[in-house]
PDB file of N, CA and C in Angstrom:
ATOM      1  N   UNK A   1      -4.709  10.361 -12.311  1.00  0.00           N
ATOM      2  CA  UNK A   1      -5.780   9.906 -11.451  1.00  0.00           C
ATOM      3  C   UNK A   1      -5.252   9.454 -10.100  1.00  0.00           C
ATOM      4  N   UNK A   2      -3.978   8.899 -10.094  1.00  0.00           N
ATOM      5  CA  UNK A   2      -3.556   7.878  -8.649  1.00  0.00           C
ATOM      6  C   UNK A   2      -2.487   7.475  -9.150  1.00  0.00           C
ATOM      7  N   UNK A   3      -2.074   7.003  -8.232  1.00  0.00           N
ATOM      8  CA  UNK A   3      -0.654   6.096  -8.260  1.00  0.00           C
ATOM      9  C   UNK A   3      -0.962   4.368  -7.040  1.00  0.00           C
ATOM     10  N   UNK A   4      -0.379   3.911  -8.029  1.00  0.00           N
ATOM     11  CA  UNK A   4       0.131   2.647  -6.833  1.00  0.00           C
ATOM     12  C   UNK A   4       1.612   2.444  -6.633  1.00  0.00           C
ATOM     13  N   UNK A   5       2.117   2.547  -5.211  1.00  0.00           N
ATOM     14  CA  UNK A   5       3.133   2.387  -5.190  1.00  0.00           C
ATOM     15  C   UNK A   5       3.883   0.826  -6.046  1.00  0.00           C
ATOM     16  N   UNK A   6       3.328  -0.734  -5.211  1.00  0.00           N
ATOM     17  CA  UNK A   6       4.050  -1.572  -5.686  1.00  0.00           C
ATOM     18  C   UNK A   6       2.677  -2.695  -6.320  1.00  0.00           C
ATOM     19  N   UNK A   7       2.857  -3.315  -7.261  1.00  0.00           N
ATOM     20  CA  UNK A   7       1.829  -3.734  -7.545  1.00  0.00           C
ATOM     21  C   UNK A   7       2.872  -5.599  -7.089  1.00  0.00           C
ATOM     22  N   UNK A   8       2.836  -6.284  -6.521  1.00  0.00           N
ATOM     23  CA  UNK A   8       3.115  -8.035  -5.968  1.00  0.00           C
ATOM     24  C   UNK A   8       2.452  -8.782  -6.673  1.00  0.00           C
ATOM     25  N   UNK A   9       2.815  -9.955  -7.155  1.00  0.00           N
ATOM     26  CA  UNK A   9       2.435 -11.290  -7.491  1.00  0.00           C
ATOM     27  C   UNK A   9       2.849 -12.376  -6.378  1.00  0.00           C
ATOM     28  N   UNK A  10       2.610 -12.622  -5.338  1.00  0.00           N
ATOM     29  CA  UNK A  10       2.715 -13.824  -4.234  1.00  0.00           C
ATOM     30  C   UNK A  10       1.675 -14.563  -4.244  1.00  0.00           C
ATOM     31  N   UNK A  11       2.288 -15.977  -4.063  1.00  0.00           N
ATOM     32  CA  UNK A  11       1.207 -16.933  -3.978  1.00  0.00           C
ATOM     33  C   UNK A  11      -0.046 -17.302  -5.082  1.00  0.00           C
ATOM     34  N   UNK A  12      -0.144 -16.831  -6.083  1.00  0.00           N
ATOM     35  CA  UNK A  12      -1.194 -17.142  -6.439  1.00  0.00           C
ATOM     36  C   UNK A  12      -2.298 -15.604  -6.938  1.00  0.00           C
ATOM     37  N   UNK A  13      -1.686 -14.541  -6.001  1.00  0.00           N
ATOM     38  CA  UNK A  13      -2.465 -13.674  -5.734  1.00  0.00           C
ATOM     39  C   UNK A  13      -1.669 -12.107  -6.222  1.00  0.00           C
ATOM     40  N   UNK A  14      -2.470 -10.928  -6.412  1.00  0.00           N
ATOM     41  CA  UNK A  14      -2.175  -9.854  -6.658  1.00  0.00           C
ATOM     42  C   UNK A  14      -1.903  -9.075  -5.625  1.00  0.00           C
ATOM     43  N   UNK A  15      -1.077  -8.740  -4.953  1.00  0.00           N
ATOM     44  CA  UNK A  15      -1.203  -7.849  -4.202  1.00  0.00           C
ATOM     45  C   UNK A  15      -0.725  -6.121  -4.422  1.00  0.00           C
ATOM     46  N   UNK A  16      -1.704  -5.099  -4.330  1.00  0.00           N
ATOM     47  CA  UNK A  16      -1.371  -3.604  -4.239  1.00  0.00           C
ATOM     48  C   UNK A  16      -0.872  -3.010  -3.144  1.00  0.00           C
ATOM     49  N   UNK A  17      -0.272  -2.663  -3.206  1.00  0.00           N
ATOM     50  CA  UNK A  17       0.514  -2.340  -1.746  1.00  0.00           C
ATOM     51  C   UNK A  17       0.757  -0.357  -2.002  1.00  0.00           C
ATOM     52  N   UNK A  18       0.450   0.084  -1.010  1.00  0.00           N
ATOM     53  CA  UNK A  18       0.513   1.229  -0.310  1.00  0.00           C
ATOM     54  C   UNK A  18       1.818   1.410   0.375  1.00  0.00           C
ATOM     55  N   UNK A  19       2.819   2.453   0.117  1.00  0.00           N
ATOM     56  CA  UNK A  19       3.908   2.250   0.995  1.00  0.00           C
ATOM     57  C   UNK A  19       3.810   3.744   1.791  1.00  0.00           C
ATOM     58  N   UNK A  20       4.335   3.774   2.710  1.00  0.00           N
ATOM     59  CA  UNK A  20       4.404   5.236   4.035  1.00  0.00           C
ATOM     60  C   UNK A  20       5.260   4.531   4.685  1.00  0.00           C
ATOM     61  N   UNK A  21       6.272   6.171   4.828  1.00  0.00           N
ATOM     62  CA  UNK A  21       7.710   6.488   5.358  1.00  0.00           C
ATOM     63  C   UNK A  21       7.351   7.196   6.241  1.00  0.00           C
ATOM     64  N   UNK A  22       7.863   7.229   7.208  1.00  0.00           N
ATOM     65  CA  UNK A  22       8.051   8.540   8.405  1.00  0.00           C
ATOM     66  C   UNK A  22       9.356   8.102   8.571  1.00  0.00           C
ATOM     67  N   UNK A  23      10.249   9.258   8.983  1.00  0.00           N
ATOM     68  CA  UNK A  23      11.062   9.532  10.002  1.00  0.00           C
ATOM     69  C   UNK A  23      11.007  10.367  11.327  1.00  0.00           C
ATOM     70  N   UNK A  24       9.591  10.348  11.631  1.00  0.00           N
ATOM     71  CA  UNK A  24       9.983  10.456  13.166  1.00  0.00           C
ATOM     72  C   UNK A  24       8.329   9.964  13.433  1.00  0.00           C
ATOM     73  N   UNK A  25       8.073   9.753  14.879  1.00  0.00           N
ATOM     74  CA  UNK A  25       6.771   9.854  14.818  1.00  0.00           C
ATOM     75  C   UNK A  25       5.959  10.647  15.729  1.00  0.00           C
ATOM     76  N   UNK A  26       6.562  11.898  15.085  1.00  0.00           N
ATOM     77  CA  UNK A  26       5.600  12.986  15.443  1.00  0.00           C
ATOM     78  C   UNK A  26       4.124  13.335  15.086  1.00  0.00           C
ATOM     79  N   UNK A  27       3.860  12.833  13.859  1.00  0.00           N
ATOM     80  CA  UNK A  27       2.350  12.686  13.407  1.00  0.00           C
ATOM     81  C   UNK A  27       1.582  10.914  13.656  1.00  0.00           C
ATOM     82  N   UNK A  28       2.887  10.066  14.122  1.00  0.00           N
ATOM     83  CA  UNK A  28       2.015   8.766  14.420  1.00  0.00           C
ATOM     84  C   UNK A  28       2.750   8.002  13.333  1.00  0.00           C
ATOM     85  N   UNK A  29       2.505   6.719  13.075  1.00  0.00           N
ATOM     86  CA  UNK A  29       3.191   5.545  12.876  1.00  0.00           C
ATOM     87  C   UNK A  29       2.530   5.462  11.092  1.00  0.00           C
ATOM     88  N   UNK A  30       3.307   5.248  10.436  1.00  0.00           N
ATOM     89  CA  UNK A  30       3.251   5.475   9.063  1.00  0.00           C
ATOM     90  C   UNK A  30       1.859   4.872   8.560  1.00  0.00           C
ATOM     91  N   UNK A  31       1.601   4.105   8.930  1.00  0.00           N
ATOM     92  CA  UNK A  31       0.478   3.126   8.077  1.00  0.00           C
ATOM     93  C   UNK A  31      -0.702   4.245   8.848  1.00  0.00           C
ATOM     94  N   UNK A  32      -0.974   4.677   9.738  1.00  0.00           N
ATOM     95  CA  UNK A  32      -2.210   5.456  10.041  1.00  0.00           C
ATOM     96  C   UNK A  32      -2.033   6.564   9.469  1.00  0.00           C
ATOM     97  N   UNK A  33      -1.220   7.086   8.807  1.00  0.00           N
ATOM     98  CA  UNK A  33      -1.493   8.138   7.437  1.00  0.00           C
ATOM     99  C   UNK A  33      -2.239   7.693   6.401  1.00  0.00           C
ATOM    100  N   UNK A  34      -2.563   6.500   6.276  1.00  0.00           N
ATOM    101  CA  UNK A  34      -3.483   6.008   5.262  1.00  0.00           C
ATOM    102  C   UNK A  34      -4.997   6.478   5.311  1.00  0.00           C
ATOM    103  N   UNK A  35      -5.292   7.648   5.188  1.00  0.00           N
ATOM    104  CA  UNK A  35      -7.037   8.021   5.367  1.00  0.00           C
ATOM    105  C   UNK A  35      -7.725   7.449   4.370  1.00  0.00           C
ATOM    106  N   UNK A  36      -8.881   7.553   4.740  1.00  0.00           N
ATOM    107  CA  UNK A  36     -10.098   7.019   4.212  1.00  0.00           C
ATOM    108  C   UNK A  36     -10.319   7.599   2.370  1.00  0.00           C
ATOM    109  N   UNK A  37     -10.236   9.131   2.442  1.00  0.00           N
ATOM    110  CA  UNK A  37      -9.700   9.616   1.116  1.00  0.00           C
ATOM    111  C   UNK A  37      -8.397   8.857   0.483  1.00  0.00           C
ATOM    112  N   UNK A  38      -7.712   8.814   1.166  1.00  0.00           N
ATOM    113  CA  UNK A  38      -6.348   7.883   0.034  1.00  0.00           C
ATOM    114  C   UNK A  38      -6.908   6.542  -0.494  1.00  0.00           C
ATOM    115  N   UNK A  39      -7.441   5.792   0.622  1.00  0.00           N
ATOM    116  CA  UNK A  39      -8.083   4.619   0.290  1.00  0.00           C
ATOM    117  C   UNK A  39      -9.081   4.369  -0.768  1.00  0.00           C
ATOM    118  N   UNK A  40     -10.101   5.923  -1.000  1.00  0.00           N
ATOM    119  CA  UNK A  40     -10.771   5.553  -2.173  1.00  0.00           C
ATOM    120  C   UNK A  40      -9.933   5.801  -3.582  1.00  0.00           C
ATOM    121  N   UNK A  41      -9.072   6.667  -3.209  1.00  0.00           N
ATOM    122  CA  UNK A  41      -8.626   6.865  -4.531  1.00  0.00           C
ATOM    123  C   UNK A  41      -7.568   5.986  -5.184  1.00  0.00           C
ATOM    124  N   UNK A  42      -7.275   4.796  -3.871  1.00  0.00           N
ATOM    125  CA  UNK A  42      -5.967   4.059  -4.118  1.00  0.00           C
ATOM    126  C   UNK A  42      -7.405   2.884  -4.917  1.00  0.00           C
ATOM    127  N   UNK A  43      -8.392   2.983  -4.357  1.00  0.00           N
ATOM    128  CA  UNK A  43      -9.676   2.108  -5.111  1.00  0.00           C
ATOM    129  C   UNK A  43      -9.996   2.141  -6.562  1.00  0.00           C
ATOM    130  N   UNK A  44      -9.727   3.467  -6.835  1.00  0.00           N
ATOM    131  CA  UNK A  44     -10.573   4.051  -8.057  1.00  0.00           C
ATOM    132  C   UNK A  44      -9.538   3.682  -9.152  1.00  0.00           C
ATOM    133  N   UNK A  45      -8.151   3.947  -8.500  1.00  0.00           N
ATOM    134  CA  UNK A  45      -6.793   3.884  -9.674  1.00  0.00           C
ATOM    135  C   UNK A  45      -6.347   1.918  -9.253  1.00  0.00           C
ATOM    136  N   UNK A  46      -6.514   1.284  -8.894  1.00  0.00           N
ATOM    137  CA  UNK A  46      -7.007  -0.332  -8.873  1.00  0.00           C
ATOM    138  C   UNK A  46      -8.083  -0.413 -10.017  1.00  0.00           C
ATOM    139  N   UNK A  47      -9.244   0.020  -9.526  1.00  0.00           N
ATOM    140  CA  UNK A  47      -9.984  -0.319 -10.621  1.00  0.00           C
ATOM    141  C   UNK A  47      -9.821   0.014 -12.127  1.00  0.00           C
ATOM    142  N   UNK A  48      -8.983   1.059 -12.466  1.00  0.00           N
ATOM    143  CA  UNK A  48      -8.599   1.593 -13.461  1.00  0.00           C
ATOM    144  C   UNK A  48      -7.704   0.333 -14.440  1.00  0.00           C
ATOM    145  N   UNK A  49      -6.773   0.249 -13.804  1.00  0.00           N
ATOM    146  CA  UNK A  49      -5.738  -0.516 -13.652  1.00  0.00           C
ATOM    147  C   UNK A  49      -6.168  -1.649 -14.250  1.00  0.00           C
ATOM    148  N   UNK A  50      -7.258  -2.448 -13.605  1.00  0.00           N
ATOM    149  CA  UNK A  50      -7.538  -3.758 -13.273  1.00  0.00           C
ATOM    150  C   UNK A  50      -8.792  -3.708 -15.013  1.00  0.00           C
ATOM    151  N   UNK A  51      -9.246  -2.761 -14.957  1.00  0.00           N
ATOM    152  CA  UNK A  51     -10.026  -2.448 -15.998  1.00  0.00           C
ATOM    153  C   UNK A  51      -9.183  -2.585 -17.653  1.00  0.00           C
ATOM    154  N   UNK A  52      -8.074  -1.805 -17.496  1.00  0.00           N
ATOM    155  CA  UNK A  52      -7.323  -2.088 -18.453  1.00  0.00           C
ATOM    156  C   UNK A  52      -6.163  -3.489 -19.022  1.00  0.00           C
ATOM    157  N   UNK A  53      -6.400  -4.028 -17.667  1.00  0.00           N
ATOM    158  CA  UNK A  53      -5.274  -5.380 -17.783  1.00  0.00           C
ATOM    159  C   UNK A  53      -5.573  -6.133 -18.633  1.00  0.00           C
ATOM    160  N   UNK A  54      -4.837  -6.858 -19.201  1.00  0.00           N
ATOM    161  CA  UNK A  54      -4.740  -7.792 -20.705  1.00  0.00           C
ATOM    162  C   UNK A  54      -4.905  -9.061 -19.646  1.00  0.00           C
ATOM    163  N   UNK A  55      -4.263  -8.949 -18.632  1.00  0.00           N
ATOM    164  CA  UNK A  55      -4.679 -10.524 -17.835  1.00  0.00           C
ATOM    165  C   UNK A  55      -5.234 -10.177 -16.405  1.00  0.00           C
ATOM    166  N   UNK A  56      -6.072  -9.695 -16.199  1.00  0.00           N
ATOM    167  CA  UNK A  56      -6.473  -8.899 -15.204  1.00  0.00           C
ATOM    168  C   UNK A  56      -6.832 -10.178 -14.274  1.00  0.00           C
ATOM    169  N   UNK A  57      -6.216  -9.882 -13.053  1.00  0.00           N
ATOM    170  CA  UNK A  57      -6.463 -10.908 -11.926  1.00  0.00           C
ATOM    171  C   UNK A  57      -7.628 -11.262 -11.599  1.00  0.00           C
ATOM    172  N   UNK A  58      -7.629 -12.685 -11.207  1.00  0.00           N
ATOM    173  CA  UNK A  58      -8.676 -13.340 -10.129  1.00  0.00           C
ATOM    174  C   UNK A  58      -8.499 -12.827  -9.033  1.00  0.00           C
ATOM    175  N   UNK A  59      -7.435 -12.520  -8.070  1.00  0.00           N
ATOM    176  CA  UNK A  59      -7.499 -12.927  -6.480  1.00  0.00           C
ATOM    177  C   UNK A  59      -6.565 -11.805  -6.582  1.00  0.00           C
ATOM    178  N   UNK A  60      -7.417 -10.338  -5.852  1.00  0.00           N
ATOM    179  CA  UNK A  60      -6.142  -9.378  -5.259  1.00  0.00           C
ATOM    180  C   UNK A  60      -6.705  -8.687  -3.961  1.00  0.00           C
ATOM    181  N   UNK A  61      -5.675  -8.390  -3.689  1.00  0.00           N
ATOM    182  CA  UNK A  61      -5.800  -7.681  -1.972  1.00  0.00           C
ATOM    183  C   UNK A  61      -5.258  -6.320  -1.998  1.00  0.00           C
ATOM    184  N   UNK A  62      -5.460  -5.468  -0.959  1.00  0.00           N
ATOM    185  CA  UNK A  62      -4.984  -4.261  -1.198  1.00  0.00           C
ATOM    186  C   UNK A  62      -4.229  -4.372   0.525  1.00  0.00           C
ATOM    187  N   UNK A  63      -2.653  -4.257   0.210  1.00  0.00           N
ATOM    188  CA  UNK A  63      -1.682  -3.943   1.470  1.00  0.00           C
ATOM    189  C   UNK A  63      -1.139  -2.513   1.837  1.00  0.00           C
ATOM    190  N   UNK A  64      -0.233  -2.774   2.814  1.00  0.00           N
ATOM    191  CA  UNK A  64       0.456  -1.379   3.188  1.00  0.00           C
ATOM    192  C   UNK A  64       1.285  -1.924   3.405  1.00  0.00           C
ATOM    193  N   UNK A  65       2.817  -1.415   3.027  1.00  0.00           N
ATOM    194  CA  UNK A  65       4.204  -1.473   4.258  1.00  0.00           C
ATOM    195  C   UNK A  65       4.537  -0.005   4.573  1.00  0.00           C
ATOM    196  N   UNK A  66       4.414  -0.452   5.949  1.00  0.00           N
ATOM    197  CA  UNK A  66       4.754   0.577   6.472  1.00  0.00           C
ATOM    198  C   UNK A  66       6.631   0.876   7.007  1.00  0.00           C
ATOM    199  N   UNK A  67       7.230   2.116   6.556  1.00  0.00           N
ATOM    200  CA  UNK A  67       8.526   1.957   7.015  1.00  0.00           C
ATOM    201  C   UNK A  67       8.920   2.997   7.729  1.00  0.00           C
ATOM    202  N   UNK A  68       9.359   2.786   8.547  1.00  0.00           N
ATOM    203  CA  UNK A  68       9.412   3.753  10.155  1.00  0.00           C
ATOM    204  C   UNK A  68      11.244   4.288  10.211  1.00  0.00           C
ATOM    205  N   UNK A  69      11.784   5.038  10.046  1.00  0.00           N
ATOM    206  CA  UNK A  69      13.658   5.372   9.500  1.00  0.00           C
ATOM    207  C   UNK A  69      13.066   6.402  11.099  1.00  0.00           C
ATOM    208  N   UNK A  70      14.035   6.184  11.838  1.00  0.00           N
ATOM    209  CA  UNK A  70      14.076   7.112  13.337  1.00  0.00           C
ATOM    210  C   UNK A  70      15.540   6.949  13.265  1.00  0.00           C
ATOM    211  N   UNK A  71      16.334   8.434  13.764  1.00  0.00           N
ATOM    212  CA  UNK A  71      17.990   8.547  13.734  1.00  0.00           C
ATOM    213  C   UNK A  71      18.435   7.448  14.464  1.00  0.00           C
ATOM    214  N   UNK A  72      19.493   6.927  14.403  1.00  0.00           N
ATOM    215  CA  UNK A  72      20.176   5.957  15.269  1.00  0.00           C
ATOM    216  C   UNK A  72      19.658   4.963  15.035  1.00  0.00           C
ATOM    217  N   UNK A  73      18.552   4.330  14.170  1.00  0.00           N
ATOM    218  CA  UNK A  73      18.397   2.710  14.782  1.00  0.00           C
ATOM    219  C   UNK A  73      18.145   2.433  13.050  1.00  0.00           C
ATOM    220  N   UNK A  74      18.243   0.762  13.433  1.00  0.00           N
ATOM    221  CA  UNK A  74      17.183   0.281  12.014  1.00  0.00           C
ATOM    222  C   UNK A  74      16.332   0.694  11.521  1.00  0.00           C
ATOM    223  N   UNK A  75      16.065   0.622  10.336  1.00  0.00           N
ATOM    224  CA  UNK A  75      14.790   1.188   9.504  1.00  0.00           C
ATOM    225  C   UNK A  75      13.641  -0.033  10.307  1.00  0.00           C
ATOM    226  N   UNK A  76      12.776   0.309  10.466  1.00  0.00           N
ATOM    227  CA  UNK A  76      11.556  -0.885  11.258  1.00  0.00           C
ATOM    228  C   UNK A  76      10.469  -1.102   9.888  1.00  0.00           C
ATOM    229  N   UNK A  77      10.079  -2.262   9.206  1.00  0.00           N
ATOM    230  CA  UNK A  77       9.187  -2.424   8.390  1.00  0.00           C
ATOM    231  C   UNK A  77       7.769  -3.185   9.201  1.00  0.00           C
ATOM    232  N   UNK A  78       6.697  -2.823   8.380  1.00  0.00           N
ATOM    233  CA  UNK A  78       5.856  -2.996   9.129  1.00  0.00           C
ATOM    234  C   UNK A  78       4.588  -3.327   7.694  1.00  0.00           C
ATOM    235  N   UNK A  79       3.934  -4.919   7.720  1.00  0.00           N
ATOM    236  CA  UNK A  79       3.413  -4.956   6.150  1.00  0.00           C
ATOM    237  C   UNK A  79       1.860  -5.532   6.863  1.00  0.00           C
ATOM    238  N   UNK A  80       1.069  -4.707   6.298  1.00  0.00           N
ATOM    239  CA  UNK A  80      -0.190  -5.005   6.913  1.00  0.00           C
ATOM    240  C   UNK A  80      -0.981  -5.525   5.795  1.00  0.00           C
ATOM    241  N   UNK A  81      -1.750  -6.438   5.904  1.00  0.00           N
ATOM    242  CA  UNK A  81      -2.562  -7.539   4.624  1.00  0.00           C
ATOM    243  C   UNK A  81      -4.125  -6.585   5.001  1.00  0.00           C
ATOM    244  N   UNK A  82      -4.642  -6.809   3.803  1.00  0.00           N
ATOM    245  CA  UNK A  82      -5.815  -6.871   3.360  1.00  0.00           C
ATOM    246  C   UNK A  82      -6.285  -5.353   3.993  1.00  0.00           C
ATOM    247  N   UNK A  83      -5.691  -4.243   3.643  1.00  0.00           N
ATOM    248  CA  UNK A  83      -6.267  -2.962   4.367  1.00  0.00           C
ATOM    249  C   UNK A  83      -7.555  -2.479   4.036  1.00  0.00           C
ATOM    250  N   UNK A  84      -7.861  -3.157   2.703  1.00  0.00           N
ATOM    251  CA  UNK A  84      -9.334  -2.575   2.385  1.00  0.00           C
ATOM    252  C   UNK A  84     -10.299  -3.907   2.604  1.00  0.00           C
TER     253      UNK A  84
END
């Protein structure tokens, strides 16, 4: 059905996190690969998920990190809260 990349426990809270790599940014900056189609289906396999949990959370959010690898430099991370 879907995948989630990382599923987080911080704070109190659940967080799902979405991860996107580029190495270059010829199509644009990793986290705006996230379309509207990925988003429902990153929805549908959450709810799945969340449906089957033995301790299924109170309080979750759905994130992105975004990680940007360009030749020559640092990898650049980039973690955006609450994308949905």
């Amino acid at each position: 059905m879907g995948e989630i990349d990382l599923i987080v426990w911080k704070d109190g809270a659940t967080h799902f996190v979405e991860v996107k790599t580029r190495r270059s940014l010829e199509f644009g900056y990793p986290e705006e690969s996230i379309s509207p189609t990925k988003l429902r289906k990153l929805t549908r396999t959450i709810e799945v998920y969340l449906g089957n949990a033995s301790d299924r959370p109170r309080n979750y959010q759905v994130d992105a990190l975004a990680i940007l690898i360009l030749d020559g430099k640092a990898p650049e991370f980039h973690y955006v809260e609450h994308i949905l």
